[in-house]
N, C-alpha and C. Protein backbone atom coordinates (compact mmCIF):
# COMPACT_ATOMS: atom_id res chain seq x y z
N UNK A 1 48.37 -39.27 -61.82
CA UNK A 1 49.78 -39.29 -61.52
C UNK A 1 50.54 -38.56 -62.61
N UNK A 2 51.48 -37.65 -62.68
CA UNK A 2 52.14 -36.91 -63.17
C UNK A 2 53.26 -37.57 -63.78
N UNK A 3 53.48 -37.38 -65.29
CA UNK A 3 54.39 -38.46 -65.06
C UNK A 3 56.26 -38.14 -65.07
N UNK A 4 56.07 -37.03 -64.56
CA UNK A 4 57.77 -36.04 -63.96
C UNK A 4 57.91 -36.63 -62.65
N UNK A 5 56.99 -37.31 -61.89
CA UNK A 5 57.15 -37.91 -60.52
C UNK A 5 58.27 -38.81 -60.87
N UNK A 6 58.65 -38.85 -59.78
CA UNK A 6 59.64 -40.08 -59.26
C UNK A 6 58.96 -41.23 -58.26
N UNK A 7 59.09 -42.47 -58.44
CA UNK A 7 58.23 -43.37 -57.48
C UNK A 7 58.93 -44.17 -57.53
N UNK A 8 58.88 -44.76 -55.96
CA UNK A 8 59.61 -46.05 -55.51
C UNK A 8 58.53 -46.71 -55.12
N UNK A 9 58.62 -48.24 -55.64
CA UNK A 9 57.38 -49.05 -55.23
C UNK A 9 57.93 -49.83 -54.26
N UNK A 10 57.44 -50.41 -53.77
CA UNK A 10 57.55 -51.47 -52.54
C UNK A 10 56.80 -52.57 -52.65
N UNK A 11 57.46 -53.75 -53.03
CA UNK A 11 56.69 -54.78 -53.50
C UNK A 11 56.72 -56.09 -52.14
N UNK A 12 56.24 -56.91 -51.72
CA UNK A 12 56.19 -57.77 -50.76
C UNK A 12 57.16 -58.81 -51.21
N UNK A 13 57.72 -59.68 -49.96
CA UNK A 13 58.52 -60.39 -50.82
C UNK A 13 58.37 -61.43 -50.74
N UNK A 14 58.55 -62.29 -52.44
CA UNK A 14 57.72 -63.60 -52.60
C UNK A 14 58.31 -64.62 -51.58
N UNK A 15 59.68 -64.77 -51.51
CA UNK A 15 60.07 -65.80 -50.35
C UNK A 15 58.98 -65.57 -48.95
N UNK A 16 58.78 -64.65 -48.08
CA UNK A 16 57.83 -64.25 -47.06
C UNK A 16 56.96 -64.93 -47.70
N UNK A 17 56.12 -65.25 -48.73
CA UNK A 17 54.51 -64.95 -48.99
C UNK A 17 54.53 -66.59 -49.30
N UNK A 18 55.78 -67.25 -49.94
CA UNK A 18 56.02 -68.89 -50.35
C UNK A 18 55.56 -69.16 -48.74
N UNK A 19 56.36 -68.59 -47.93
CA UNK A 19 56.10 -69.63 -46.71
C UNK A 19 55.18 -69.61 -45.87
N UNK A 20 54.85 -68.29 -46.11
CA UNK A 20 53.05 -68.19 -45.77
C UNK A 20 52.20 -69.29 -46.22
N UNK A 21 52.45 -69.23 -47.27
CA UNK A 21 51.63 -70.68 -48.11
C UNK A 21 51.33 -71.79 -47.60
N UNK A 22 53.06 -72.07 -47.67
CA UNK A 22 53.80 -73.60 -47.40
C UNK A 22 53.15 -73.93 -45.86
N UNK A 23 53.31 -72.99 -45.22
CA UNK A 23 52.92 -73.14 -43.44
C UNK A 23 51.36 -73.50 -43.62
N UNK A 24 50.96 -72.74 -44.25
CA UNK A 24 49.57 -72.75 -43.62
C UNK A 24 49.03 -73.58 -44.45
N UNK A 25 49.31 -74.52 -46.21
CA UNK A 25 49.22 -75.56 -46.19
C UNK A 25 49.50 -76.96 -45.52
N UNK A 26 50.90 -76.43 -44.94
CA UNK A 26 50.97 -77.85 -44.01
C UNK A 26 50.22 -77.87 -42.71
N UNK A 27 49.96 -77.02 -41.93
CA UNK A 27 48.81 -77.33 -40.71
C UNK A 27 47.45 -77.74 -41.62
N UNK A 28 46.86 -77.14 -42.79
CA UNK A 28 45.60 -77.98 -43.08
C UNK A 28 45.97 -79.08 -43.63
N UNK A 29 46.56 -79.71 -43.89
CA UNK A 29 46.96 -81.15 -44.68
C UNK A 29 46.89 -81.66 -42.86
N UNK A 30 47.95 -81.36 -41.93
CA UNK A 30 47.44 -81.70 -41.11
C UNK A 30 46.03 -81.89 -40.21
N UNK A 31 45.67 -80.84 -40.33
CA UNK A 31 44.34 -81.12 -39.74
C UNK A 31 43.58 -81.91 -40.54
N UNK A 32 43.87 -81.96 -41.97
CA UNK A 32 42.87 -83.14 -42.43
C UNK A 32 43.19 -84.65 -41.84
N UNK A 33 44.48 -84.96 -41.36
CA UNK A 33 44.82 -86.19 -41.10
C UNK A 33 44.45 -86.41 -39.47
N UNK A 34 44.04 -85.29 -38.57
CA UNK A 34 43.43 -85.66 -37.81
C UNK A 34 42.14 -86.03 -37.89
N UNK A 35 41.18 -85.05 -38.64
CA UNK A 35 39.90 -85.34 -39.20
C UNK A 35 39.62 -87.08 -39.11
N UNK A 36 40.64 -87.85 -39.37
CA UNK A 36 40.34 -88.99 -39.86
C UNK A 36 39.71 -90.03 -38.42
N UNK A 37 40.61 -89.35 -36.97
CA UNK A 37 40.46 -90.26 -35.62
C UNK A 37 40.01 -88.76 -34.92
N UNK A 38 39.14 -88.64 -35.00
CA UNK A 38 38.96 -87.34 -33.69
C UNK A 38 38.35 -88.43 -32.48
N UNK A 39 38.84 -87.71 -31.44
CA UNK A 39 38.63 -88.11 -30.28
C UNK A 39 37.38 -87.30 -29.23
N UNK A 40 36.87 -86.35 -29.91
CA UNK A 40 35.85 -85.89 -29.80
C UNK A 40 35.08 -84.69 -30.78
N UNK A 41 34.00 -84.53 -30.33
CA UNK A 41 33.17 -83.83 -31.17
C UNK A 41 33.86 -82.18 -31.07
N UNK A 42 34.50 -81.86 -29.83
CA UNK A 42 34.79 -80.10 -29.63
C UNK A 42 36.63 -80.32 -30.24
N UNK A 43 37.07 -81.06 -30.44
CA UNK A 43 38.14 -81.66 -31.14
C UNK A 43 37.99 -81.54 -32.34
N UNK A 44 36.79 -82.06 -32.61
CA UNK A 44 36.41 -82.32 -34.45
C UNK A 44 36.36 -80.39 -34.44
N UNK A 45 35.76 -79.80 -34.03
CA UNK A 45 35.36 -78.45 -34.24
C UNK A 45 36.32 -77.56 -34.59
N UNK A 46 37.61 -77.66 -33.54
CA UNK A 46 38.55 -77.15 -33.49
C UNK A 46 39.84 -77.11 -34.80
N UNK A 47 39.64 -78.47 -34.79
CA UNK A 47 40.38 -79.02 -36.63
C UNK A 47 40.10 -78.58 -37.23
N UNK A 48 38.49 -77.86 -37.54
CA UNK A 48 37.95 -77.45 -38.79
C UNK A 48 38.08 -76.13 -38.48
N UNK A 49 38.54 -75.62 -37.20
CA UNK A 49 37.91 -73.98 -37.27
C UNK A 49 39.80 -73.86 -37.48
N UNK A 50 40.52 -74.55 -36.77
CA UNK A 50 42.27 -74.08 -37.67
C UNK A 50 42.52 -74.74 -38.71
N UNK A 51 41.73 -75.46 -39.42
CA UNK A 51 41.85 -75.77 -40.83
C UNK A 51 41.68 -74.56 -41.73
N UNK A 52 39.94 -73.49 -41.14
CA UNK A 52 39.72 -72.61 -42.24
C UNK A 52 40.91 -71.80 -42.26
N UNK A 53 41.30 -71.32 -40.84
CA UNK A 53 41.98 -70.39 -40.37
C UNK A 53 43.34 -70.04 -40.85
N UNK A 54 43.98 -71.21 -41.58
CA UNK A 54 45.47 -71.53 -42.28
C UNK A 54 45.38 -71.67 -43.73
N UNK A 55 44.05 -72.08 -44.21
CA UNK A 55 43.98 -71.81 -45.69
C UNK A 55 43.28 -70.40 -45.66
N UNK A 56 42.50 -70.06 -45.48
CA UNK A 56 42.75 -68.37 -45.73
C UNK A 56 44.05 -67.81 -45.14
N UNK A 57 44.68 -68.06 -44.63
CA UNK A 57 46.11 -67.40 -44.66
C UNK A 57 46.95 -67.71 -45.98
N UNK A 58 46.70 -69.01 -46.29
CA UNK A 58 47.13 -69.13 -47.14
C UNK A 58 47.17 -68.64 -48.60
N UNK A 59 45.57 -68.36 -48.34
CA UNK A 59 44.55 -67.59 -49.50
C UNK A 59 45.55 -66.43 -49.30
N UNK A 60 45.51 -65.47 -48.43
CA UNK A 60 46.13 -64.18 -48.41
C UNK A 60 47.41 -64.09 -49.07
N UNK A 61 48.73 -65.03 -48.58
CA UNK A 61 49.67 -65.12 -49.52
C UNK A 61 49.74 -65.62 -51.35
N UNK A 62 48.62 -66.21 -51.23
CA UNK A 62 48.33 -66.31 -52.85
C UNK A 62 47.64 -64.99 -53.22
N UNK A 63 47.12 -63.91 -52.58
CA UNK A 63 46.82 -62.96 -52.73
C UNK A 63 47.69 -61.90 -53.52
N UNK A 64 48.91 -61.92 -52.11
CA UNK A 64 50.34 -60.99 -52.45
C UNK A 64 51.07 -61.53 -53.28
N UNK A 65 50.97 -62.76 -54.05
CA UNK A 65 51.83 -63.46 -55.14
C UNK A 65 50.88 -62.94 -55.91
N UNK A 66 49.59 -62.91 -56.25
CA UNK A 66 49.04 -62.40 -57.44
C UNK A 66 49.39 -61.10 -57.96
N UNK A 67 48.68 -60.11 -56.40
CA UNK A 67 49.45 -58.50 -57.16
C UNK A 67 50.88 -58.23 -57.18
N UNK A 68 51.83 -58.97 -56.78
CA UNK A 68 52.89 -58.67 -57.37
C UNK A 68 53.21 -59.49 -58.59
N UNK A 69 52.47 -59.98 -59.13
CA UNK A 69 52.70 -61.05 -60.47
C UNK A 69 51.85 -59.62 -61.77
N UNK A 70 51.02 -59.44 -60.94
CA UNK A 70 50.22 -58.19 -62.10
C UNK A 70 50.92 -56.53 -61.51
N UNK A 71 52.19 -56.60 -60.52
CA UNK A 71 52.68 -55.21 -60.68
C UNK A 71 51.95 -53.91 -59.87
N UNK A 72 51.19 -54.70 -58.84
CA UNK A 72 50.52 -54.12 -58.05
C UNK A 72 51.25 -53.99 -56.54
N UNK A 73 51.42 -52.33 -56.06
CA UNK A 73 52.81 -52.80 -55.17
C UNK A 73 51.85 -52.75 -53.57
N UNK A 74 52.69 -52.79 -52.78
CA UNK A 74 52.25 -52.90 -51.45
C UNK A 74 51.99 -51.23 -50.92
N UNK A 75 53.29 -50.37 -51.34
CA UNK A 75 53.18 -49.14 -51.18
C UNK A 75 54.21 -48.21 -52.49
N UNK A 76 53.43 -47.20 -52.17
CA UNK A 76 54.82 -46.28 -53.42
C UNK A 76 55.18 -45.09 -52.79
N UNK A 77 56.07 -44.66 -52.65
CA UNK A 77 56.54 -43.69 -52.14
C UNK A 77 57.08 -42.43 -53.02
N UNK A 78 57.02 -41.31 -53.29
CA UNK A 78 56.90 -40.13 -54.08
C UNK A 78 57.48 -38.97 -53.50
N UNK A 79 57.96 -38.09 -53.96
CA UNK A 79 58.94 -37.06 -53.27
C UNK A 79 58.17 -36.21 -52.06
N UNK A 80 56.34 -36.17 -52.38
CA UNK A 80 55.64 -35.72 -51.60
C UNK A 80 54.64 -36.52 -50.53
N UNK A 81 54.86 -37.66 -50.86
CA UNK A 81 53.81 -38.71 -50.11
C UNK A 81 54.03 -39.99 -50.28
N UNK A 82 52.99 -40.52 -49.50
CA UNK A 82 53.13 -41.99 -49.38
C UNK A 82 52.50 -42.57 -49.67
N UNK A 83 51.87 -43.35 -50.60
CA UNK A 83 50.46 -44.11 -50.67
C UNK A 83 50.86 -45.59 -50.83
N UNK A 84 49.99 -46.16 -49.65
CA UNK A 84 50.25 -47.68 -49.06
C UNK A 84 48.49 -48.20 -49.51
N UNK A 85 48.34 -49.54 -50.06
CA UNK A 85 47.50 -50.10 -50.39
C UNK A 85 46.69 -50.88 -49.10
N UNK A 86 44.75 -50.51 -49.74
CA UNK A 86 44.32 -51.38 -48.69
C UNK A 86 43.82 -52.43 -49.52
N UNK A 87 44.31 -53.98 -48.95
CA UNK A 87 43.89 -55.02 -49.88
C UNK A 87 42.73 -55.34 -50.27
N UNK A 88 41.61 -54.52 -48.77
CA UNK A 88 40.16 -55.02 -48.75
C UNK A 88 39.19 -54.48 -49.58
N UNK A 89 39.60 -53.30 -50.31
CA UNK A 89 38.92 -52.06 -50.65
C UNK A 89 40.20 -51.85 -52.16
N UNK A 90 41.41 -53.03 -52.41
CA UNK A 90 42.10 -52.66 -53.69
C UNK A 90 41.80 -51.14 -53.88
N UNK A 91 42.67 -50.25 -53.17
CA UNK A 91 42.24 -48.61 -53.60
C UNK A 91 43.63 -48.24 -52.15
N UNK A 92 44.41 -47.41 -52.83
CA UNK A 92 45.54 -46.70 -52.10
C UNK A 92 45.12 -45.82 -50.93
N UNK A 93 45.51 -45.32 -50.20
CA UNK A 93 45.40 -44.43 -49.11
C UNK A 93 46.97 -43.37 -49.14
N UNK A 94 46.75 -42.16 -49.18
CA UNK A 94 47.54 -41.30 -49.21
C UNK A 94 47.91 -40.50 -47.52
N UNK A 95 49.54 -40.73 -47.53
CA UNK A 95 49.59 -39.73 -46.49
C UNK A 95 50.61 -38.21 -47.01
N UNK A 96 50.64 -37.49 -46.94
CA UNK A 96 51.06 -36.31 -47.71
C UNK A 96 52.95 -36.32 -46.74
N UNK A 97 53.46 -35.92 -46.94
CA UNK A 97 54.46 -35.81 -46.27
C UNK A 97 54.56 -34.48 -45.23
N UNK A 98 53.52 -33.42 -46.05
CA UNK A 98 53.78 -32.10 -45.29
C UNK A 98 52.93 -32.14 -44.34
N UNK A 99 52.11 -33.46 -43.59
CA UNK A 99 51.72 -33.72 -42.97
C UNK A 99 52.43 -34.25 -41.21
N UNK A 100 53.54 -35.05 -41.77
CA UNK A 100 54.13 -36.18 -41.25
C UNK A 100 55.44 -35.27 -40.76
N UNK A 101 55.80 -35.86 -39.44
CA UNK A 101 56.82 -35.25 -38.66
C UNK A 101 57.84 -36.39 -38.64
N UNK A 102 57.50 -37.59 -38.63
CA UNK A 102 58.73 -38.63 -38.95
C UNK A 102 58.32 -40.45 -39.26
N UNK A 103 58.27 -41.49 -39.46
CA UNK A 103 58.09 -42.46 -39.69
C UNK A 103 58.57 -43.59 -38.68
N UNK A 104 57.97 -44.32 -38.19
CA UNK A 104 58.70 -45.18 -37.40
C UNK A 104 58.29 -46.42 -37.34
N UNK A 105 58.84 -47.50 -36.78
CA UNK A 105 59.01 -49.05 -36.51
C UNK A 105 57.90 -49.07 -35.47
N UNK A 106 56.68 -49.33 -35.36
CA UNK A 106 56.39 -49.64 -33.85
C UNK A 106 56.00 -51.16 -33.95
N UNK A 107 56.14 -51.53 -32.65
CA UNK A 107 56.29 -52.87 -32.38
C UNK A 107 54.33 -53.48 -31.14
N UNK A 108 54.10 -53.95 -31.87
CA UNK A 108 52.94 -54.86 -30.80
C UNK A 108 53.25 -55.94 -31.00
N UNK A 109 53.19 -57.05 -29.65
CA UNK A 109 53.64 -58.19 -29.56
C UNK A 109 54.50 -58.84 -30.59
N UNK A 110 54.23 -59.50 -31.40
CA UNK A 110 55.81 -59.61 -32.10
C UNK A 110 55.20 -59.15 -33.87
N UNK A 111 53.85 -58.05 -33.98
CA UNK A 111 53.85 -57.73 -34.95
C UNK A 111 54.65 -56.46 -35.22
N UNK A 112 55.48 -55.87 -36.45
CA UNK A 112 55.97 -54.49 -36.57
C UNK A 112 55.17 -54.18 -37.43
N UNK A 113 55.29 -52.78 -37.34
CA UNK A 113 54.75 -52.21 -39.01
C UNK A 113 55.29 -50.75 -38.70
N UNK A 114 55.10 -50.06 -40.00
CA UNK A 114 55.47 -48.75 -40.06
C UNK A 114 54.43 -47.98 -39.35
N UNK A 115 54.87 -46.79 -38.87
CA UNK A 115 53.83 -46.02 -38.35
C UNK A 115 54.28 -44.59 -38.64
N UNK A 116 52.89 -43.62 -38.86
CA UNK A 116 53.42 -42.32 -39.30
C UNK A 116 53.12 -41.82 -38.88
N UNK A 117 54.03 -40.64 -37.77
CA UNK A 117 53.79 -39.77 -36.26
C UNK A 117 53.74 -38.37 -37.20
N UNK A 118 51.96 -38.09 -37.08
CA UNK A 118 52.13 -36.35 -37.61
C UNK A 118 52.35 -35.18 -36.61
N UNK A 119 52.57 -34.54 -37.63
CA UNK A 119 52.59 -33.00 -36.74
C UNK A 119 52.13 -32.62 -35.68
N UNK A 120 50.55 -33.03 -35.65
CA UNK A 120 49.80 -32.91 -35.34
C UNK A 120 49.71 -33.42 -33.81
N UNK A 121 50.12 -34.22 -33.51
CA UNK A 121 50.53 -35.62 -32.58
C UNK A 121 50.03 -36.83 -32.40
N UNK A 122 49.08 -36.98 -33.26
CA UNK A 122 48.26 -38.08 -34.09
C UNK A 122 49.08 -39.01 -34.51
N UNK A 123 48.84 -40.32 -34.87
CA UNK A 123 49.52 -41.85 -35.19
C UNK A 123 48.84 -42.25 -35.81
N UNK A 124 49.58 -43.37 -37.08
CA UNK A 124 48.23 -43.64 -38.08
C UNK A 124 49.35 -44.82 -38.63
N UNK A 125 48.84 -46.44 -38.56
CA UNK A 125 49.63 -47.51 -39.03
C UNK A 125 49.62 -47.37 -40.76
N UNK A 126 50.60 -47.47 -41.64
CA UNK A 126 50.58 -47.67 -42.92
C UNK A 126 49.99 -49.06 -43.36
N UNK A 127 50.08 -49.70 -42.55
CA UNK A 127 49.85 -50.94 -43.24
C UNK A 127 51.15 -52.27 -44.15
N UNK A 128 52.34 -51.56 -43.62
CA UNK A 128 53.56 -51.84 -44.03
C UNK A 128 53.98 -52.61 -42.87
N UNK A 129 53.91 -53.80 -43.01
CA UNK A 129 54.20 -54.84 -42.13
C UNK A 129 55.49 -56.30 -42.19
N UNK A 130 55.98 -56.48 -41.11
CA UNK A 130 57.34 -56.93 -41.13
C UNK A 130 56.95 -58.19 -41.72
N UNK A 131 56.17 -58.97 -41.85
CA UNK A 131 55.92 -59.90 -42.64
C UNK A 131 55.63 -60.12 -43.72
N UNK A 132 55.97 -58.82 -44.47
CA UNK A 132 55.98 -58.36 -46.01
C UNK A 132 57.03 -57.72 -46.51
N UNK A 133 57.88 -56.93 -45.97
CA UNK A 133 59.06 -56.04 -46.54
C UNK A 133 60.16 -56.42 -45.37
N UNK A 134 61.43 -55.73 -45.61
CA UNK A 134 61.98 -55.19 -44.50
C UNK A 134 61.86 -53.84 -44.22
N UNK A 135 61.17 -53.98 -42.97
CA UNK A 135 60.57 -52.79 -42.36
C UNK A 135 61.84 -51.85 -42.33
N UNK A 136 63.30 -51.84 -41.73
CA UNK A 136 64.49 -51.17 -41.47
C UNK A 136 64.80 -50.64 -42.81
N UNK A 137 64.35 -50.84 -43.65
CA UNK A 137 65.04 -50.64 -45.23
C UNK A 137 64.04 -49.22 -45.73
N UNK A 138 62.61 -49.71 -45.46
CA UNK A 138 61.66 -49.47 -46.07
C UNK A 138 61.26 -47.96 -45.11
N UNK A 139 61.59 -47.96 -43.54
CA UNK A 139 61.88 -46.83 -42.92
C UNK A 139 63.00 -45.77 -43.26
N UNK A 140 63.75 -46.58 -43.30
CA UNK A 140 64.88 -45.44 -43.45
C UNK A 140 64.71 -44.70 -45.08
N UNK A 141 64.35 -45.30 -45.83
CA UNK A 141 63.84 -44.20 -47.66
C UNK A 141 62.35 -43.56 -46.89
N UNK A 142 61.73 -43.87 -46.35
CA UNK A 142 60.42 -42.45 -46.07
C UNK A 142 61.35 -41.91 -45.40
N UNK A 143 62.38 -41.77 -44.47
CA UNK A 143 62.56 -40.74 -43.74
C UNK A 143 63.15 -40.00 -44.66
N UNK A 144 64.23 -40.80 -44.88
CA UNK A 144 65.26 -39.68 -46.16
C UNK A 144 63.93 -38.96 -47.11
N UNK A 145 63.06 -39.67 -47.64
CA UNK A 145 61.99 -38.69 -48.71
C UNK A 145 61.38 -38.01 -48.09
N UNK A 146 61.06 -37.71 -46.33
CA UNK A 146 60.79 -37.11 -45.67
C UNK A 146 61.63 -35.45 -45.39
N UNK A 147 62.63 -35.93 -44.88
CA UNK A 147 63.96 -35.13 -45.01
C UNK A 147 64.15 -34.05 -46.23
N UNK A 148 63.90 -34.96 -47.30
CA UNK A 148 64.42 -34.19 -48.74
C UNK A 148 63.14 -33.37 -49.27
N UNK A 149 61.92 -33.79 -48.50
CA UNK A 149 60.44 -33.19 -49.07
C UNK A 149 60.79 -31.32 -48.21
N UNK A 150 60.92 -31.73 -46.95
CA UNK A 150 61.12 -30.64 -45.72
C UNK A 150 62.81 -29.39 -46.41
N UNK A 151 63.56 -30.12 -47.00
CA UNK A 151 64.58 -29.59 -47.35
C UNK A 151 64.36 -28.16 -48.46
N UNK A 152 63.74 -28.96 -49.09
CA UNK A 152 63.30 -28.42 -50.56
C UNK A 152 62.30 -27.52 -50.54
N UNK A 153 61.31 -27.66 -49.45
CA UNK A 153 60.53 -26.82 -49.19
C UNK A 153 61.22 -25.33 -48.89
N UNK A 154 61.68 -25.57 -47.87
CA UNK A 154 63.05 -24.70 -46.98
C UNK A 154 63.30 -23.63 -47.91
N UNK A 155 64.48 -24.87 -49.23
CA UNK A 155 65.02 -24.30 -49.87
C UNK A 155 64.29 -23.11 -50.55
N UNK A 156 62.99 -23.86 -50.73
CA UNK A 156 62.38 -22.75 -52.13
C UNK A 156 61.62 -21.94 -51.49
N UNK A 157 61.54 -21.66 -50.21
CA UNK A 157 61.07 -20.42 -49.39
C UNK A 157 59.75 -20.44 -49.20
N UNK A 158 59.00 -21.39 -49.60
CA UNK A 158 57.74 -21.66 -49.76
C UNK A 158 56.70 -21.56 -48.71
N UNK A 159 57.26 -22.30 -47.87
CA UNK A 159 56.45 -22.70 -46.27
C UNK A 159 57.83 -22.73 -45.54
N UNK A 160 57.62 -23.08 -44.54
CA UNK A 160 58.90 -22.70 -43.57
C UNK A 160 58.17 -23.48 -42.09
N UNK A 161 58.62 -24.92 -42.14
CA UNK A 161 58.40 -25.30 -40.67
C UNK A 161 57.97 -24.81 -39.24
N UNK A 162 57.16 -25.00 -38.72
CA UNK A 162 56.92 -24.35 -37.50
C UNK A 162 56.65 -25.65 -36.20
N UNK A 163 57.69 -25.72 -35.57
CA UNK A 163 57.19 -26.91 -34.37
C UNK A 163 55.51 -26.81 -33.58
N UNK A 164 54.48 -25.67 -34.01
CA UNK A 164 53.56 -25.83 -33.50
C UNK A 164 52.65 -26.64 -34.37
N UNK A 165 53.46 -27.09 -35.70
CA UNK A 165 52.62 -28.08 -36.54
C UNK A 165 51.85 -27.51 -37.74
N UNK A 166 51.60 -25.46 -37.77
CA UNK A 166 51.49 -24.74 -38.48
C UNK A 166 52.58 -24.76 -40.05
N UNK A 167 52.25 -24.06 -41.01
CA UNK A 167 52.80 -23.93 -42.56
C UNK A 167 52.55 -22.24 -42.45
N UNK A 168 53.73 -21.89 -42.73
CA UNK A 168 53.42 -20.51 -42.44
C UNK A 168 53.55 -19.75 -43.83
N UNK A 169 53.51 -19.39 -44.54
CA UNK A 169 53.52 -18.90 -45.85
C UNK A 169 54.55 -17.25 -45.84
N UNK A 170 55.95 -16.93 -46.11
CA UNK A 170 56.54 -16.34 -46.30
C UNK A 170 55.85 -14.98 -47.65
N UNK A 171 55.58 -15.06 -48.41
CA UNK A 171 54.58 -14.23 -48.90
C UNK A 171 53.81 -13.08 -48.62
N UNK A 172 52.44 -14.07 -47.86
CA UNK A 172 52.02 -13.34 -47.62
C UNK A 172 51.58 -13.14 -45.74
N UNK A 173 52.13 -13.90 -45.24
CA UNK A 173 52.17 -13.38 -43.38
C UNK A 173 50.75 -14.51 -43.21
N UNK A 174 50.28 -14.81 -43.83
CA UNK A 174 49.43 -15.41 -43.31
C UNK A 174 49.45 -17.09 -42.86
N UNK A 175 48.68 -17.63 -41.89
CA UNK A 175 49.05 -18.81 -41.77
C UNK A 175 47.96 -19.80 -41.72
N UNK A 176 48.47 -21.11 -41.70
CA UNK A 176 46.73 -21.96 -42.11
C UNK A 176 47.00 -23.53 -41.23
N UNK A 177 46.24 -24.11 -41.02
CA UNK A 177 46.26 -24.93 -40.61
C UNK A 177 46.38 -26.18 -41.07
């Protein structure tokens, strides 16, 4: 990392990640207090399989309280790119901006997350999810760093947009994919 960059981090937010906790400690406290009268054996099963199921959720929000306690962000954003963290693999994933045609909200059942529509016409989830940031906040700065990446390019004559998803190089006539 260069250190003339400019970076905006994006950190998760601890209120979201408290009640992640809080929730999914209180269904296993509950399920332990059923544990005590089960009324059957596929009953007993069921307690224990949404018992694990709410303390590893819970695990996960003690997860996102840790790396943001050690300064580890969710995503960072840079005048040229985006790099959003994968938790499973602790190691960033980069999307370039001169890649990316715009950023958006998409919605499955009542999960959101960011999504990044390339050039190309390809879709690819960041991993930036409404149960960690505000997604509306956190869209609208990639677009603007989107905007200002495409601007600047422009400006400095460098490459020069082409809606077929091409970088065309003013120079020398040639073009690349």
């Amino acid at each position: 990392m260069k250190s003339d960059e400019k970076c905006v981090e994006i950190y998760p937010s601890i209120w979201k990640m408290l009640l992640i906790i809080l929730g999914g400690m209180v269904f296993v406290l509950i399920g332990y207090f059923m544990t005590k009268d089960p009324r059957s054996s596929f009953e007993l099963f069921m307690v224990y399989f949404c018992m694990i199921f709410f303390f590893l959720a819970s695990l996960v929000g003690i997860q996102w309280i840790i790396l943001k306690a050690i300064h580890i962000p969710l995503a960072r954003i840079y005048d040229d790119r985006l790099e959003y963290l994968i938790p499973a693999r602790m190691k960033y994933e980069k999307i370039p901006f001169q890649e990316v045609e715009v950023f958006v909200i998409f919605k499955m059942e009542s999960l959101k997350y960011i999504q990044a529509n390339y050039l190309s016409g390809a879709r690819k989830h960041t991993g930036i999810l409404n149960s960690m940031v505000k997604l509306d906040d956190v869209c609208d700065l990639l677009n603007e760093k989107l905007e200002q990446f495409w601007a600047d390019r422009k400006k400095n004559s460098e490459f020069v947009y082409n809606p077929v998803g091409l970088c065309e190089s003013r120079f020398n006539g040639s073009s690349s994919i």
